[in-house]
Protein backbone atom coordinates (compact mmCIF):
# COMPACT_ATOMS: atom_id res chain seq x y z
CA UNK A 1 -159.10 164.10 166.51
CA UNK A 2 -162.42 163.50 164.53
CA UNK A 3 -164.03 166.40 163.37
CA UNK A 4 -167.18 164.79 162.32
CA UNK A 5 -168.56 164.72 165.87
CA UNK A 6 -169.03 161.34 165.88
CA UNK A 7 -168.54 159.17 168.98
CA UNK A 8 -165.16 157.21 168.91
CA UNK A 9 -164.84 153.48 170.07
CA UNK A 10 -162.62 152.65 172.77
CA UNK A 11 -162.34 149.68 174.97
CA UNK A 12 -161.47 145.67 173.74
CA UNK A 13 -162.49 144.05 170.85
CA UNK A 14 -165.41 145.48 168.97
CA UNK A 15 -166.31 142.70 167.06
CA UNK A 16 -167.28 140.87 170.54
CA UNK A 17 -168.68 143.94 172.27
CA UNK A 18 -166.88 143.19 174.96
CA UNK A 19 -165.90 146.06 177.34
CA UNK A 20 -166.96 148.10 174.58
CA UNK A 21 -167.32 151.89 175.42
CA UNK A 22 -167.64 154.84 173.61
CA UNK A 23 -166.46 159.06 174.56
CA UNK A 24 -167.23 161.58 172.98
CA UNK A 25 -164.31 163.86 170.91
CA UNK A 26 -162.67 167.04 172.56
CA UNK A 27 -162.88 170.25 170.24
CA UNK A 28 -160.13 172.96 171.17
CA UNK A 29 -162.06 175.94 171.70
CA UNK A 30 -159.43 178.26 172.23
CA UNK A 31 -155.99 178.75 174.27
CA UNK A 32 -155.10 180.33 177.14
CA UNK A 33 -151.43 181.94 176.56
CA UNK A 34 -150.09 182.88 180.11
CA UNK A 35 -146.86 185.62 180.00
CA UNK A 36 -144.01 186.13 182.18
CA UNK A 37 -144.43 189.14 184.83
CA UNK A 38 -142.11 192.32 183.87
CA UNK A 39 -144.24 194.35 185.59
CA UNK A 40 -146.30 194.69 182.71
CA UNK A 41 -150.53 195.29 182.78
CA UNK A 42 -151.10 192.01 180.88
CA UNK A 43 -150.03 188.72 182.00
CA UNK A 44 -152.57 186.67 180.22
CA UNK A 45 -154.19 186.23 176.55
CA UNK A 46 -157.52 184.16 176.12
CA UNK A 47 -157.74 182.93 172.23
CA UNK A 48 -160.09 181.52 170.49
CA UNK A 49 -159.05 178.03 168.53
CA UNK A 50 -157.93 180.02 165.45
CA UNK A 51 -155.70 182.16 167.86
CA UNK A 52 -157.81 185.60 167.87
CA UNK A 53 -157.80 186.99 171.63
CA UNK A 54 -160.92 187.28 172.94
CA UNK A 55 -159.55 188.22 176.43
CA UNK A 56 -156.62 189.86 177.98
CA UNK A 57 -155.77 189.89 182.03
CA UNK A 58 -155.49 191.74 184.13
CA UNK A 59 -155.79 194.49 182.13
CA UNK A 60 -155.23 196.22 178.58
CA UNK A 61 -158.15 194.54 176.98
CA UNK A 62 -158.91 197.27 174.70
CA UNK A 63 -155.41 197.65 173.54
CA UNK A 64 -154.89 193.51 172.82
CA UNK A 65 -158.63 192.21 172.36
CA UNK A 66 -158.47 191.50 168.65
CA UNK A 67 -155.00 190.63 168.19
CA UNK A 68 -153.99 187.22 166.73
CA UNK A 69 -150.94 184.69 168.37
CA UNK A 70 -149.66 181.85 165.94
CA UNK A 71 -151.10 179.30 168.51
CA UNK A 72 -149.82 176.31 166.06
CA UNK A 73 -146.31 177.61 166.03
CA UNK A 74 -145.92 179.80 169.66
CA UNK A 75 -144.08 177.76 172.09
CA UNK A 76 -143.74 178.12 175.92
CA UNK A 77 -140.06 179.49 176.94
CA UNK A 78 -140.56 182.04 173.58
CA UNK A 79 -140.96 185.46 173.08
CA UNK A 80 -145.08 185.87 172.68
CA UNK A 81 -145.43 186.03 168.70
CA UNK A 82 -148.23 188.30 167.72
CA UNK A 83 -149.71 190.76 165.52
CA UNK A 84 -151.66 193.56 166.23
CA UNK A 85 -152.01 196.27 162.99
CA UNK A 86 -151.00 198.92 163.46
CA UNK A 87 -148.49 199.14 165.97
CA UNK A 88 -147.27 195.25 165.65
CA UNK A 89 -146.57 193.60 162.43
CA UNK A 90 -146.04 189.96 162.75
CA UNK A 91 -143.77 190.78 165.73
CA UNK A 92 -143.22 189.58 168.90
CA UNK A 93 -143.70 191.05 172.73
CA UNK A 94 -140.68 191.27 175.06
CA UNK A 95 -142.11 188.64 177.44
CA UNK A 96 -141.86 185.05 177.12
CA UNK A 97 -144.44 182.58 177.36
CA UNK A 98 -144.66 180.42 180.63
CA UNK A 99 -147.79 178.51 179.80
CA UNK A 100 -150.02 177.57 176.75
CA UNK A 101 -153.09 175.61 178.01
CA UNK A 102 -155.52 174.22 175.84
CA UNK A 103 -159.53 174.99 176.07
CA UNK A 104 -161.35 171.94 174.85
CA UNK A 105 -165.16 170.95 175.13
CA UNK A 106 -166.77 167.85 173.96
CA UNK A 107 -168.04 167.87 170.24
CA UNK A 108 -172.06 168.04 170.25
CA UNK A 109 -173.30 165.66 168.18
C-alpha cells in the first residue's frame, strides 16, 4: 500500500495510455475483532488501525473501551491477545477469535 495518497496506475501499458485507469489507495482505519460466544457480555471489539478499541458489543464498553489488541500479530482461531492495565497485562481473554475484518477507506488526496 502507498501511503503518500497518491493515485496508483492500473490497467495495460502506460506508456501507450491504453486502458489506462487509475483507483485510489485503501487506508485501514481500524479492525473489527469478532469473539467466540461463552456466554460472555462482549462478543465484539472495534479498533482503531493502531489496535486501540474504540468500541465494544454488545456490552462492557466502559470496562474494554481503551484497551489495545496486537492487531499485527492476533490471529483468528486464537485466544484474543490484549492488554488492559490494570487488571490485564499483556494477557490474553479466554475466548478465541472467530473473525478479524479489516476497516479500510480510500486515502483523500
Amino acid at each position: 500500500m502507498l501511503k503518500s495518497g497518491r493515485l496508483r496506475s492500473v490497467g495495460s501499458n502506460p506508456a501507450t495510455g491504453a486502458n489506462f485507469k487509475t483507483q485510489k489507495q485503501m487506508r485501514t482505519e481500524g479492525f473489527v475483532i469478532e469473539l467466540e460466544d461463552n456466554g460472555q457480555d462482549f462478543l465484539k471489539f472495534t479498533t482503531d488501525s493502531l489496535g486501540t478499541i474504540i468500541k465494544t458489543e454488545p456490552f462492557q464498553g466502559e470496562v474494554w473501551n481503551g484497551g489495545f489488541i496486537p492487531v499485527d500479530f492476533q490471529l483468528e482461531g486464537e485466544l484474543c491477545a490484549m492488554h488492559k492495565p490494570p487488571h490485564i497485562s499483556y494477557g490474553y481473554l479466554k475466548h478465541k477469535v472467530v473473525k478479524i475484518t479489516e476497516l479500510k477507506s480510500n486515502e483523500s488526496n
